[in-house]
Protein backbone atom coordinates (compact mmCIF):
# COMPACT_ATOMS: atom_id res chain seq x y z
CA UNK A 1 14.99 -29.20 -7.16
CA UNK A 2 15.98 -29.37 -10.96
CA UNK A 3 19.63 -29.03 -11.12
CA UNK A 4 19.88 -27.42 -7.74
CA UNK A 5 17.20 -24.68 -8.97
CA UNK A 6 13.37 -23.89 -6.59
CA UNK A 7 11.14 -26.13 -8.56
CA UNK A 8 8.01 -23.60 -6.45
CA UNK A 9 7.97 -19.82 -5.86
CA UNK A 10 6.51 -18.48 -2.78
CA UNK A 11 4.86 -14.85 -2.99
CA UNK A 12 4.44 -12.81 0.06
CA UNK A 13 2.25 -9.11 0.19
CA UNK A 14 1.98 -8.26 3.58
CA UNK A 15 0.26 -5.26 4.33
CA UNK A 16 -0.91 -3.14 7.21
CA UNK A 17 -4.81 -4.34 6.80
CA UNK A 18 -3.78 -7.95 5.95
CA UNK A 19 -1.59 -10.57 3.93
CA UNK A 20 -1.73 -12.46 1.15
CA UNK A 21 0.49 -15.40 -0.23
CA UNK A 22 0.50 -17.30 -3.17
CA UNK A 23 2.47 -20.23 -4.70
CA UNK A 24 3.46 -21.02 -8.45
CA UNK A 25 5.35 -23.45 -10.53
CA UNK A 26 7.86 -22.17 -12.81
CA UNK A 27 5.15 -21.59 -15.33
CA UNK A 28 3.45 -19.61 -13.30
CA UNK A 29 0.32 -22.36 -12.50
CA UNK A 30 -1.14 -21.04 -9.32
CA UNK A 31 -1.00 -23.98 -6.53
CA UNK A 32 -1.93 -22.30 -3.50
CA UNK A 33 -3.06 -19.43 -1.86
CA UNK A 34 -3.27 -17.92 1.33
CA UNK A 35 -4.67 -14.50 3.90
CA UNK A 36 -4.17 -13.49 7.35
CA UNK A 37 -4.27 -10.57 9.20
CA UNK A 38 -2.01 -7.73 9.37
CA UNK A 39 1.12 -8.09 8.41
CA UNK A 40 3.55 -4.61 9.31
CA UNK A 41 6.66 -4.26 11.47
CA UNK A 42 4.76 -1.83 12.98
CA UNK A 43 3.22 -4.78 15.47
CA UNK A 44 6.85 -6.71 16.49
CA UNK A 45 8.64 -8.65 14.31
CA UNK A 46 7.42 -11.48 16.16
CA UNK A 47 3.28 -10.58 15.51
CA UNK A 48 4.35 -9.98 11.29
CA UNK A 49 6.16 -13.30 11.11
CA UNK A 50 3.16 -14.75 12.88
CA UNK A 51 0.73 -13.49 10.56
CA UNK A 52 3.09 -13.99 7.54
CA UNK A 53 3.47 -17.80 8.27
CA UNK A 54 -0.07 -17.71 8.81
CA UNK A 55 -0.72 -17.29 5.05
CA UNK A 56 2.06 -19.06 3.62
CA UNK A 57 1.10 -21.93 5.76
CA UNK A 58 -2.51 -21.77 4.26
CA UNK A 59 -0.98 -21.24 0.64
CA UNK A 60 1.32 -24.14 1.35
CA UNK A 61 -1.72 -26.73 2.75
CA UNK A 62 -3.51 -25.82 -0.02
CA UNK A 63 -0.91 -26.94 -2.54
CA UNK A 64 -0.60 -29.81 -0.44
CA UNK A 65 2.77 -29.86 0.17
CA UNK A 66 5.11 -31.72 2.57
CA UNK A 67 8.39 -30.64 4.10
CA UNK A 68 10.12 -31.93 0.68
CA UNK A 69 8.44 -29.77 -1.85
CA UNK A 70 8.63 -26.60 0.65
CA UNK A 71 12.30 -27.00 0.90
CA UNK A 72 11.90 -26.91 -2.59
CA UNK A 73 10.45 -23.22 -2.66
CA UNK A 74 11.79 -19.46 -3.15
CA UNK A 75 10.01 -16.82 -1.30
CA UNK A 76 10.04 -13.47 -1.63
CA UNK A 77 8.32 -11.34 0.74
CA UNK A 78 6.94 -7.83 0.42
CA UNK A 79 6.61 -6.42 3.99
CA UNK A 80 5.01 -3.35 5.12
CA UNK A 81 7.22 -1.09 7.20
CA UNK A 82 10.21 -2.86 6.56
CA UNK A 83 12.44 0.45 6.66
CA UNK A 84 12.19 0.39 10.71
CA UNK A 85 15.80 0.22 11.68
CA UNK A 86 16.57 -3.32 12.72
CA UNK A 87 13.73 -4.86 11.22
CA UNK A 88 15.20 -6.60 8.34
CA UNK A 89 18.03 -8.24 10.46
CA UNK A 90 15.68 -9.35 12.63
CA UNK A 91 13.10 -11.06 9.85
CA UNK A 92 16.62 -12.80 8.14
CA UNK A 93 17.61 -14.16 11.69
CA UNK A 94 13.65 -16.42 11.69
CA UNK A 95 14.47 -19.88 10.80
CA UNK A 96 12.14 -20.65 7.31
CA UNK A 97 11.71 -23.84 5.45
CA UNK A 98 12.16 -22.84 2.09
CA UNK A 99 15.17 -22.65 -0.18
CA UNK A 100 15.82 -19.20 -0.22
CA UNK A 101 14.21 -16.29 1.38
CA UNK A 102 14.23 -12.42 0.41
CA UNK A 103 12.70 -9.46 2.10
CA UNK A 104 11.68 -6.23 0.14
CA UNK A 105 8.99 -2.76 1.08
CA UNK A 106 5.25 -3.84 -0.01
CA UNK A 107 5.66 -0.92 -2.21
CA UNK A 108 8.58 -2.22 -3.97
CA UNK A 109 7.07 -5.42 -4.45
CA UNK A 110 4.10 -3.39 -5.61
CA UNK A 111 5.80 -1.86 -7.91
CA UNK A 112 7.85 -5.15 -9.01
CA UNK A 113 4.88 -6.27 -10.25
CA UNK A 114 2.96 -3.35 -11.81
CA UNK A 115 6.00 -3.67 -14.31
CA UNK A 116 6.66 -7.23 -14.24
CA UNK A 117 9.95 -6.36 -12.72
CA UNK A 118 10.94 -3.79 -14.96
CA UNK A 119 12.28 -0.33 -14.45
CA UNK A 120 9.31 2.39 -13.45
CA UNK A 121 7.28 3.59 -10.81
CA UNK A 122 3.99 3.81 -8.71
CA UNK A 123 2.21 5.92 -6.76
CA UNK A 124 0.03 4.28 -3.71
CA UNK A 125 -2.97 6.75 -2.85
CA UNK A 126 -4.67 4.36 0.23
CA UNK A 127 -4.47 5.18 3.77
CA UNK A 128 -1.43 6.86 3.16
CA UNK A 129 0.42 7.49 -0.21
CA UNK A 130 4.00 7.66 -1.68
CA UNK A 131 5.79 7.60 -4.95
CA UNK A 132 8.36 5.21 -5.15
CA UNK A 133 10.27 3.00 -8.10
CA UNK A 134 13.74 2.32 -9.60
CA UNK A 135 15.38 3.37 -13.31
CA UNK A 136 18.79 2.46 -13.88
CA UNK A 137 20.05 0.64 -10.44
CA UNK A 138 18.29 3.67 -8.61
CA UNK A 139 15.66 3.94 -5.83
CA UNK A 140 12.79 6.69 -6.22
CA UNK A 141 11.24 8.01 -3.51
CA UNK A 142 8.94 10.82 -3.25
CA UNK A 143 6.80 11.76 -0.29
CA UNK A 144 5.40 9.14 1.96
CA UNK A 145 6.54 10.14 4.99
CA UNK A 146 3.81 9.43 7.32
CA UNK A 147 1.02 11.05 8.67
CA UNK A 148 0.28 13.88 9.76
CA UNK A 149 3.75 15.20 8.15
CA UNK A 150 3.34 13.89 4.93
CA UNK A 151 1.00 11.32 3.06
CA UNK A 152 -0.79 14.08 1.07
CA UNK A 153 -3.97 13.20 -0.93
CA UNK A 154 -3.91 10.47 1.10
CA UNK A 155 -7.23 8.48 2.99
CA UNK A 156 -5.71 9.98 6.04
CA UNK A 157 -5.20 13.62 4.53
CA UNK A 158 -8.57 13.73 3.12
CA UNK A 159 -10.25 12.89 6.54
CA UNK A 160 -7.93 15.76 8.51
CA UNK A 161 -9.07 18.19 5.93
CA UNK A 162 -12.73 17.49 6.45
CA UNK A 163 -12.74 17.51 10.32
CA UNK A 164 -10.74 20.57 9.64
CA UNK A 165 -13.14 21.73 7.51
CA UNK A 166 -15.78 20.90 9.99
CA UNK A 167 -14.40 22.87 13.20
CA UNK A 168 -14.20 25.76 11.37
CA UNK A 169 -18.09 25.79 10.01
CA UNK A 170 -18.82 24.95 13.20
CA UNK A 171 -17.73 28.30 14.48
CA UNK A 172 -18.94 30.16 11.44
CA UNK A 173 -15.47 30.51 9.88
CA UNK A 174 -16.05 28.41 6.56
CA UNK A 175 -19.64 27.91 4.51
CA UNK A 176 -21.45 25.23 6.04
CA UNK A 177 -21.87 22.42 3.51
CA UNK A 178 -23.58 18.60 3.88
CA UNK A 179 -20.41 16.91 3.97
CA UNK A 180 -19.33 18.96 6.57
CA UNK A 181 -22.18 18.75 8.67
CA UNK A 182 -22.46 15.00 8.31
CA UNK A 183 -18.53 15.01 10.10
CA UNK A 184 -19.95 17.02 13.02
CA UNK A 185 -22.80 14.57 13.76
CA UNK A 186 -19.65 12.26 14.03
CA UNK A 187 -19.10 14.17 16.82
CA UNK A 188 -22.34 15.06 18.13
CA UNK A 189 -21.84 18.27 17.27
CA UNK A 190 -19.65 19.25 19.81
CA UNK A 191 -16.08 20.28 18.88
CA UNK A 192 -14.94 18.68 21.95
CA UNK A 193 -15.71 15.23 21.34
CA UNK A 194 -13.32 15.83 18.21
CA UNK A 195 -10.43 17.47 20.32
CA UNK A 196 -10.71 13.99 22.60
CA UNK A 197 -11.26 11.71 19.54
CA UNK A 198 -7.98 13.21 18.00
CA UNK A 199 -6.00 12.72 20.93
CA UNK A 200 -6.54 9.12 20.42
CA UNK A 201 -6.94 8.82 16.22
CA UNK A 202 -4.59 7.02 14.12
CA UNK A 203 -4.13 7.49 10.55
CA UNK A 204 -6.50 4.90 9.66
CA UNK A 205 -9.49 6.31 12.05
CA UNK A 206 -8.53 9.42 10.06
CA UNK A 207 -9.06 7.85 6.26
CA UNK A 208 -12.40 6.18 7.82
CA UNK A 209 -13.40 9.57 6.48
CA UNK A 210 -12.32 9.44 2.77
CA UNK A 211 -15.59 7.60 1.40
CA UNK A 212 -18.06 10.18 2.59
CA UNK A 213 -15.58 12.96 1.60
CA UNK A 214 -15.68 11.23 -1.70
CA UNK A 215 -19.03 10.84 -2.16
CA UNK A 216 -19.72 14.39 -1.43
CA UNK A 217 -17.41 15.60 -3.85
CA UNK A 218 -18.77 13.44 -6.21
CA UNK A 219 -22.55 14.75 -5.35
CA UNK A 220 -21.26 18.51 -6.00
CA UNK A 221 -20.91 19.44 -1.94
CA UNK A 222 -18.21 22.74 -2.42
CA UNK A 223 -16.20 21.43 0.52
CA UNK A 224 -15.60 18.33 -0.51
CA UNK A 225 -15.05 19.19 -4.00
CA UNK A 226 -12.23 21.37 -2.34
CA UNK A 227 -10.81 18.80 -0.50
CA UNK A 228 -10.89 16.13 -3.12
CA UNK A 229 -8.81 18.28 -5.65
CA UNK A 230 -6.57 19.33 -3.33
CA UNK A 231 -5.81 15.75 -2.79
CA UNK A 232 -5.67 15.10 -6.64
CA UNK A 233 -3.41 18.10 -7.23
CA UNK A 234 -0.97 16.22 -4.59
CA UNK A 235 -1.34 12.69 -6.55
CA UNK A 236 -0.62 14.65 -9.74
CA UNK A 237 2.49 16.11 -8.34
CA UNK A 238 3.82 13.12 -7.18
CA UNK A 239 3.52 11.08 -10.92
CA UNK A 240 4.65 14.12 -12.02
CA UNK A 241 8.23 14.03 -10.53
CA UNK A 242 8.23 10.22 -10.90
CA UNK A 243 8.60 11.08 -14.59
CA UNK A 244 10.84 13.94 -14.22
CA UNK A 245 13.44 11.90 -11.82
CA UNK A 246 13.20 9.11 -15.33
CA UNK A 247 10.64 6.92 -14.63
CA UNK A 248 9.30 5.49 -17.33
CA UNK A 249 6.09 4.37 -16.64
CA UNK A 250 3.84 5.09 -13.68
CA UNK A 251 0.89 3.25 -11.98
CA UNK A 252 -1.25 4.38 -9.62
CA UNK A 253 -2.46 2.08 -6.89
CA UNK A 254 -4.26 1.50 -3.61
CA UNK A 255 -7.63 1.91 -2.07
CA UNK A 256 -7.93 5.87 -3.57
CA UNK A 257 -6.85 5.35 -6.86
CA UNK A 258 -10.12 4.54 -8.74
CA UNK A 259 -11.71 7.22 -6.78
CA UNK A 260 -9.30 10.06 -7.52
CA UNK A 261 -8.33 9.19 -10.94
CA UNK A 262 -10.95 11.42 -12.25
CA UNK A 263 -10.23 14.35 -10.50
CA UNK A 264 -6.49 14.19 -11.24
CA UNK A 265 -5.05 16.41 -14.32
CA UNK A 266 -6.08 15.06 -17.92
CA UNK A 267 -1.66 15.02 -18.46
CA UNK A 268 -1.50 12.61 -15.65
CA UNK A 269 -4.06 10.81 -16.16
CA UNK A 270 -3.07 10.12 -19.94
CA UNK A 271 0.40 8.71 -18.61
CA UNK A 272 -0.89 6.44 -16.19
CA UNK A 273 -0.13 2.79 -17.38
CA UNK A 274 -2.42 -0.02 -15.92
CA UNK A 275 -0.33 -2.29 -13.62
CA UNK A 276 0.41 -5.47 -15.01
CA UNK A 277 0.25 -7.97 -12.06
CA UNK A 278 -0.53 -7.11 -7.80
CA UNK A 279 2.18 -6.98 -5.39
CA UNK A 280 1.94 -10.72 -4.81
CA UNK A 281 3.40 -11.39 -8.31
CA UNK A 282 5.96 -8.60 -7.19
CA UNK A 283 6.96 -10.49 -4.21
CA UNK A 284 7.37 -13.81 -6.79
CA UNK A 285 9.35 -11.65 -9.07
CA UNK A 286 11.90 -11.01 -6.38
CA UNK A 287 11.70 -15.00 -5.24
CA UNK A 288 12.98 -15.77 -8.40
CA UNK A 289 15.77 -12.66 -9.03
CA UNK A 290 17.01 -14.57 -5.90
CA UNK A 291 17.95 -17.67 -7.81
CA UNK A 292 20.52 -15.31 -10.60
CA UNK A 293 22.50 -13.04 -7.49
């Protein structure tokens, strides 16, 4: 260390479809990188430790570092369902080899570095969606409760609307449309097979959905172009109330956000602000606010 300081940063985005690490120098040279699987509390503590050291250990071979540098590292580690009572405890009681180690949301380290650590907020439109960020010492949170209860516009919310959608054509309740047929053959036409596939469906088979009920929408199909603004009119709610609770900036991220961004409201749209680095520079951000607390 120089004068007692992490000569290396360690950044950690560990997500529900996979992880990512990545470490830099103080000048922010990249030295190594890393990916593994997924990476949520949601599978143990023990299985998102796994696949976290997984990728730091990659990130760290590929810098080529021995025990001496790593000890000489600050990690910071954005972890997907990190809110799960216990789980943080649990992730500061794993022995590490680094020189300090601090555990944040992915979102917040998503957001961390959409505004290079200053004050504002994002909205994630993937799978699932939320609204989160911090102005002034204080957390925002808006929606993102899970699905089926929450998560509107989501991946997942656009796929239950569709199937939706679907059952009802099927019995000659809604206008039958392309989009809406193409979900039935899912289900060889029989709305049984989708009563025993639901039983079973997580929110991911769910958003498995989105891209045909996006490229429907986008070819003019009338369901899907119902579906898809509903979702945008959810997205353009939630950056909405990020600004109204003070936020002063918002980004829009995850899987959905390209796709919706032209459906959402031309006000929102003209507010959005790019994000400045990915939610591993987020998780580096927070490696090195470790070093002034």
């Amino acid at each position: 260390m120089s004068g007692g300081r992490p000569d290396y940063f360690l950044g950690v985005d560990g997500g529900g479809t996979g992880c990512r690490a990545r470490i830099e120098d103080a000048d922010g040279t990249v030295l190594g990188q890393g990916l593994s699987g997924p990476a949520t509390t949601r599978l143990g503590i023990d299985a998102a430790w796994a696949s976290i050291s997984r990728a730091f250990d990659a990130a760290v071979e590929e810098a080529g570092f021995g025990p001496d540098e790593t000890a000489r590292v600050s990690a910071g580690i954005g972890l997907a369902g990190i809110g799960r009572k216990g789980a943080l405890e649990a992730l500061r009681a794993i022995a590490h080899p680094f020189a300090s180690i601090d555990f944040v949301s992915d979102g917040v380290g998503a957001c961390l570095g959409a505004h290079s650590g200053q004050d504002g907020a994002i909205v994630i439109a993937g799978t699932g969606s939320i609204g989160l960020g911090f102005v002034k010492g204080r957390d925002l949170r808006v929606g993102g409760y899970g699905f089926p209860i929450s998560d509107e516009g989501s991946g997942a919310d656009l796929g239950l609307k569709a199937v939706q959608l679907a059952l009802r054509a099927h019995d000659d309740r809604h206008e039958r449309t392309p989009l809406l047929a193409e979900v039935m053959q899912r289900f060889e036409d029989d709305p049984m097979e989708a009563v025993a596939w639901m039983d079973r469906a997580s929110a991911t088979d769910y958003a498995v959905l989105a891209p045909m009920v996006m490229r429907h929408a986008d070819q003019g199909d009338p369901a899907g172009r119902r579906i898809v603004q509903g979702a945008a009119e959810q997205i353009d709610t939630l950056v909405r109330v990020l600004f109204e609770k003070g936020a002063p900036r918002v980004t829009l991220l995850g899987g959905l956000a390209s796709p919706l961004e032209p459906w959402l409201a031309p006000d929102v749209r003209r507010r959005l602000k790019p994000a400045d680095g990915d939610a591993v520079s987020g998780a580096i951000i927070l490696a090195k606010r470790a070093l002034s607390v």
